[in-house]
N, C-alpha and C. Protein backbone atom coordinates (compact mmCIF):
# COMPACT_ATOMS: atom_id res chain seq x y z
N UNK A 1 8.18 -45.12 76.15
CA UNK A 1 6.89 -45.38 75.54
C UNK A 1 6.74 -46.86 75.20
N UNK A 2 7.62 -47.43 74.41
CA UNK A 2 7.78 -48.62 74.30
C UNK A 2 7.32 -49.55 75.73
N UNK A 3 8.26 -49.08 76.57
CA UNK A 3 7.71 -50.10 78.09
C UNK A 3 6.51 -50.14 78.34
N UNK A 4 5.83 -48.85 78.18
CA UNK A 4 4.55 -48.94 78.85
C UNK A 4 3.75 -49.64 77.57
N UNK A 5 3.89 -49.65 76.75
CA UNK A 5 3.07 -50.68 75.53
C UNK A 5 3.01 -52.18 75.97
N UNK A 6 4.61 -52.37 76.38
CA UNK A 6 4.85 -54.10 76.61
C UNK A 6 3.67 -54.35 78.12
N UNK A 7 4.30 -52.99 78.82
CA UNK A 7 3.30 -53.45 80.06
C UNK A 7 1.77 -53.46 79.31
N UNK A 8 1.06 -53.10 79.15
CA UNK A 8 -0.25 -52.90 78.48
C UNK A 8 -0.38 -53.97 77.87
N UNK A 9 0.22 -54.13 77.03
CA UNK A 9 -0.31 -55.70 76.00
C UNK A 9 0.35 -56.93 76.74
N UNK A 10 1.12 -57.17 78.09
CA UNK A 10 1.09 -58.25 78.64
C UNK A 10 -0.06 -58.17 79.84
N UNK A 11 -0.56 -56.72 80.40
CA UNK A 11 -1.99 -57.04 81.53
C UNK A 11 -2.79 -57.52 80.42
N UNK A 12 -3.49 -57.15 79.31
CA UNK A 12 -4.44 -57.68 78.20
C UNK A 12 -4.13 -59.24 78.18
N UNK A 13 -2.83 -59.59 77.88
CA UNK A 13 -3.01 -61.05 77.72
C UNK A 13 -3.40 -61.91 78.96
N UNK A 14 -2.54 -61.03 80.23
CA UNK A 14 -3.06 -61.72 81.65
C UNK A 14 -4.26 -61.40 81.47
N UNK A 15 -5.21 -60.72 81.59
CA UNK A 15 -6.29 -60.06 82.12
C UNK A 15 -7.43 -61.61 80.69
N UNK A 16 -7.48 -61.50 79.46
CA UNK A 16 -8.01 -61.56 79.11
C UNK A 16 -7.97 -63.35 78.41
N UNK A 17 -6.41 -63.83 79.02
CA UNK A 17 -6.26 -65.62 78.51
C UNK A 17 -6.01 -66.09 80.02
N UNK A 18 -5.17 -65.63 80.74
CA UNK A 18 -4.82 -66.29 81.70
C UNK A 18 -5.87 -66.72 82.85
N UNK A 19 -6.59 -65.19 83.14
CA UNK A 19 -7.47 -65.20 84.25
C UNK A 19 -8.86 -65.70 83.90
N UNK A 20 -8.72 -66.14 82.22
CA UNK A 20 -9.86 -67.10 81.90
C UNK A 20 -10.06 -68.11 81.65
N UNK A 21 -10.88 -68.77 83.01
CA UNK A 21 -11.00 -70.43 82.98
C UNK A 21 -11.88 -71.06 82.04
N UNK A 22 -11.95 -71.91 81.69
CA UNK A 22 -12.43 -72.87 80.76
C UNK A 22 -13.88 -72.54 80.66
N UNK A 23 -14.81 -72.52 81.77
CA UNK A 23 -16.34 -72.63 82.28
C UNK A 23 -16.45 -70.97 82.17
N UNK A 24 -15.57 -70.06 82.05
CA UNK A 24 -15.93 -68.51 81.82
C UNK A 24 -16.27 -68.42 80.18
N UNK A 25 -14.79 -69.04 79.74
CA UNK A 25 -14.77 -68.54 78.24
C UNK A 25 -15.51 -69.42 77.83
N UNK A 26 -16.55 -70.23 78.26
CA UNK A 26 -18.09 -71.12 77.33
C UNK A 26 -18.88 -70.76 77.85
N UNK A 27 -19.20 -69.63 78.80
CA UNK A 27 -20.43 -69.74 79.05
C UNK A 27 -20.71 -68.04 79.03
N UNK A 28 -19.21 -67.07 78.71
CA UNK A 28 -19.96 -65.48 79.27
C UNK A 28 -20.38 -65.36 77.96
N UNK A 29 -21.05 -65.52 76.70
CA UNK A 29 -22.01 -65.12 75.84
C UNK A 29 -22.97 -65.79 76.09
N UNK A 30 -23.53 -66.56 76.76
CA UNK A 30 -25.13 -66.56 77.26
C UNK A 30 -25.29 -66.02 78.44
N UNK A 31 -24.19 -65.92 79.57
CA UNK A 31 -24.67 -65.21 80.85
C UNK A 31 -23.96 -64.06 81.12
N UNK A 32 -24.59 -62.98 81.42
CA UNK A 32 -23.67 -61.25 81.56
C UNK A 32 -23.24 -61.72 82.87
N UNK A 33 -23.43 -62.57 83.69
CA UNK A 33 -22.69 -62.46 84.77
C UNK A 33 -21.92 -63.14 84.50
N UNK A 34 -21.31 -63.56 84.15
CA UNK A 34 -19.94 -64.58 83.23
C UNK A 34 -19.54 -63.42 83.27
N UNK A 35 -20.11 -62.57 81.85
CA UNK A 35 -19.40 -61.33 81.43
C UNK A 35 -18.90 -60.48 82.16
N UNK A 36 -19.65 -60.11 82.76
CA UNK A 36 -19.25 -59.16 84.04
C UNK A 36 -18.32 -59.58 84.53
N UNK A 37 -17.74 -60.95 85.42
CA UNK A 37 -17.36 -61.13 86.06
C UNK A 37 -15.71 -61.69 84.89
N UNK A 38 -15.91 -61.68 83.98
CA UNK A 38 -14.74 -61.72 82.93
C UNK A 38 -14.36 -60.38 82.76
N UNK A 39 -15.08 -59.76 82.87
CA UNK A 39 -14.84 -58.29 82.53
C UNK A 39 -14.23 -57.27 83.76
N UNK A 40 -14.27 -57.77 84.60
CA UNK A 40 -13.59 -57.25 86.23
C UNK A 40 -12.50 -58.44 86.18
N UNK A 41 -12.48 -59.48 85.92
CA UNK A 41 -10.54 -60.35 85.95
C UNK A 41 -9.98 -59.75 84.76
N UNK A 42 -10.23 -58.95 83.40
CA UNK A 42 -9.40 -58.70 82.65
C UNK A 42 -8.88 -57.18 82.88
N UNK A 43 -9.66 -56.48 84.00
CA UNK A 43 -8.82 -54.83 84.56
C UNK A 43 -7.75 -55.68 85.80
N UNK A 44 -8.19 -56.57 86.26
CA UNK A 44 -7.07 -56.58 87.48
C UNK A 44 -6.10 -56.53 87.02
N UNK A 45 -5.27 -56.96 86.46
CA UNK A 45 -3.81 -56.55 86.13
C UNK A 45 -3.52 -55.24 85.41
N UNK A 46 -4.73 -54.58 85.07
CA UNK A 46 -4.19 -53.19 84.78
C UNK A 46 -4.41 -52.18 85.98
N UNK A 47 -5.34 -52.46 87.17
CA UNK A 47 -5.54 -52.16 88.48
C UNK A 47 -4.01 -51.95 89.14
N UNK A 48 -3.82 -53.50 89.57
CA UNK A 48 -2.31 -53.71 90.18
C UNK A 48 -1.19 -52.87 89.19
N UNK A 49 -1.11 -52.84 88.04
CA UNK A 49 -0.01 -52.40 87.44
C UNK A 49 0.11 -50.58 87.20
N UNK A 50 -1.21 -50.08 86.94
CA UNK A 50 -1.25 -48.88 86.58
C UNK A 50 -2.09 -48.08 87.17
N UNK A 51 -2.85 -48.84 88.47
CA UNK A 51 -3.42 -47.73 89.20
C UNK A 51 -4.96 -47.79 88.63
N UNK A 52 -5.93 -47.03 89.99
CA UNK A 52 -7.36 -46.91 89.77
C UNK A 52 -7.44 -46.02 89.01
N UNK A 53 -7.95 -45.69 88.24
CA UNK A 53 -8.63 -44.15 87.66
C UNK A 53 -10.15 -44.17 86.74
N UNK A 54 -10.01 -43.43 85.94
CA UNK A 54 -10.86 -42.91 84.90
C UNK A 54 -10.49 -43.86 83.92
N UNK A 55 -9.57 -44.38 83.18
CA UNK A 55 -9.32 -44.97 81.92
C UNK A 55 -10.01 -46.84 83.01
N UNK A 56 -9.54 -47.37 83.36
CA UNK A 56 -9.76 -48.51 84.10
C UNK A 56 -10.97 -48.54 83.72
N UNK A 57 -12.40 -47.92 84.33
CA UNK A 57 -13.25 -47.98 83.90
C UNK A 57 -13.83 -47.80 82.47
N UNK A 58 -12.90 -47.52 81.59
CA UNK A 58 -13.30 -47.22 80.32
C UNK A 58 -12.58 -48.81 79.54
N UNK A 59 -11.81 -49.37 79.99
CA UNK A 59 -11.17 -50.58 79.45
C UNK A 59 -11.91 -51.39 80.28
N UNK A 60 -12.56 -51.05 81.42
CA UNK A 60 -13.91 -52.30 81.84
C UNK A 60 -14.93 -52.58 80.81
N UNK A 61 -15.46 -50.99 80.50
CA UNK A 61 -16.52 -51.09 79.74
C UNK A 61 -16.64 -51.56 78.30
N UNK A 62 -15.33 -50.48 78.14
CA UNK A 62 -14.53 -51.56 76.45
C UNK A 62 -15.07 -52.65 76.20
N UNK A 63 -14.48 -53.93 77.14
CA UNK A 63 -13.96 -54.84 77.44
C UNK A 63 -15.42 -55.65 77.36
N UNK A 64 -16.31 -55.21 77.72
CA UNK A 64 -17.23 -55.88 78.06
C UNK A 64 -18.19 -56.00 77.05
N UNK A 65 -18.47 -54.78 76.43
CA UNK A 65 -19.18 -54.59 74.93
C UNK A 65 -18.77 -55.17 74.02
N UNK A 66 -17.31 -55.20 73.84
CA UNK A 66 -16.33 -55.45 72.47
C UNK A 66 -16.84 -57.28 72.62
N UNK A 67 -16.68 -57.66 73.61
CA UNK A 67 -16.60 -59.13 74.61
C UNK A 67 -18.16 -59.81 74.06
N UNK A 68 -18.95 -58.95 74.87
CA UNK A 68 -20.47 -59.26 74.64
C UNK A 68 -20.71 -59.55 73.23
N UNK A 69 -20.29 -58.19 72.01
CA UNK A 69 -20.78 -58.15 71.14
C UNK A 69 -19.82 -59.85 70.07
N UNK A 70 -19.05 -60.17 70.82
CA UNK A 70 -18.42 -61.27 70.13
C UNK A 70 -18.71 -62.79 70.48
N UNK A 71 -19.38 -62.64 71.87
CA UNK A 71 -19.57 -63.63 72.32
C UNK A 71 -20.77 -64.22 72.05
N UNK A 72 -21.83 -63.26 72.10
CA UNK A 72 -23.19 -63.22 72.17
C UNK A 72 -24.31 -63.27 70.89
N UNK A 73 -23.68 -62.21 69.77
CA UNK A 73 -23.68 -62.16 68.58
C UNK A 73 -22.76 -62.48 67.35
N UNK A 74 -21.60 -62.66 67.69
CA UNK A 74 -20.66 -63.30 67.05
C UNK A 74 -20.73 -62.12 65.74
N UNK A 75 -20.80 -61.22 65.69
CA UNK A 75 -21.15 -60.11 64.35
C UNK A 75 -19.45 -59.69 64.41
N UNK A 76 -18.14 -60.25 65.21
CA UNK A 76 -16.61 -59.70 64.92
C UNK A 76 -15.88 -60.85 64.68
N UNK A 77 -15.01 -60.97 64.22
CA UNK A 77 -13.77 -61.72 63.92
C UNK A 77 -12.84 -62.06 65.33
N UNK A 78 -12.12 -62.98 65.45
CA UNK A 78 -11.19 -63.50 66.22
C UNK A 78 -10.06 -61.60 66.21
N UNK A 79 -9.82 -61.70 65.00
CA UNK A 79 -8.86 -60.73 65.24
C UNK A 79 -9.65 -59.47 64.73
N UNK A 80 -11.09 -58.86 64.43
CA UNK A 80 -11.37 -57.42 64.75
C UNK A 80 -11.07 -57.29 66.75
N UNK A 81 -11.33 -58.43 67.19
CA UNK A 81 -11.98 -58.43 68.71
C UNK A 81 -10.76 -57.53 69.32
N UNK A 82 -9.78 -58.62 68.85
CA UNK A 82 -8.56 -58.16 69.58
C UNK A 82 -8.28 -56.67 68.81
N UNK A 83 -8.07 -56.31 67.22
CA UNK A 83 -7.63 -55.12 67.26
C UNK A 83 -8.35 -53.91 67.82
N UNK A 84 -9.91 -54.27 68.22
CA UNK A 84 -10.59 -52.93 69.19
C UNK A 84 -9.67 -53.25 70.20
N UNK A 85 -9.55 -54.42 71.03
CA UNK A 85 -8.83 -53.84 72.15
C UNK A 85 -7.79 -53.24 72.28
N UNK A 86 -7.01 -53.77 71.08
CA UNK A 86 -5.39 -52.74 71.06
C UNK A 86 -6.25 -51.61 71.10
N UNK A 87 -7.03 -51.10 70.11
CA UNK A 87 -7.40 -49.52 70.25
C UNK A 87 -7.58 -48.85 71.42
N UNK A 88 -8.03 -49.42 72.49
CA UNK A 88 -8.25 -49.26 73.49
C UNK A 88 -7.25 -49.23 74.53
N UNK A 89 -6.31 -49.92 74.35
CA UNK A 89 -5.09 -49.99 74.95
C UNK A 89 -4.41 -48.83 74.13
N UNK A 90 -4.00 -48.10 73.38
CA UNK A 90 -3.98 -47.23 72.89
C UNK A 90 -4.46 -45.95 73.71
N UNK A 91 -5.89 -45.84 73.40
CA UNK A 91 -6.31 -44.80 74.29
C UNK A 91 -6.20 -44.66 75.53
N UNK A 92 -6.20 -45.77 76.47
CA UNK A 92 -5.41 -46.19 77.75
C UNK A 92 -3.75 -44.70 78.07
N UNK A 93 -3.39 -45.16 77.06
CA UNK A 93 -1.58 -44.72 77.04
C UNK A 93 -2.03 -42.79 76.85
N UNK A 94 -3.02 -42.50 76.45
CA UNK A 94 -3.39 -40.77 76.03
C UNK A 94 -3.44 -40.60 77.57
């Protein structure tokens, strides 16, 4: 159980620091296609690592709301942002 956590919270960090360039993370709260397109580089490493399914699309969509609603409206914290996503990574592992 443990492994699959480490795997999970290192695709999140790939998916969500690495695969984001400078001109993504300033500009996807004014443009959804930023978002969008931030929001499809932060599943690829859970794609490659754990396979297509049903949850993938639910950590897209996560991902994108939790994202939007921080980027766009700024109404979350640095760290609520991230602890929805653990939650989500969480539900991921059910």
């Amino acid at each position: 159980m443990i492994y699959k956590i480490i795997i999970l919270v290192m695709c999140h960090l790939i998916g969500d620091y690495v695969l984001q360039n400078d001109f993504i993370a300033s500009t996807k709260g004014n443009n959804r296609y930023h978002m969008l397109v931030h929001s499809i580089l932060y599943c690829v490493p859970f794609a490659l690592v754990c396979g297509i399914d049903f949850r993938l699309l639910i950590m897209f969509m996560g991902h994108f709301i939790i994202d939007t609603g921080k980027a766009r409206y700024n109404y979350i914290s640095y760290i609520q942002d991230q602890l929805m996503h653990y939650m989500y990574l969480a539900i991921y592992l059910i």
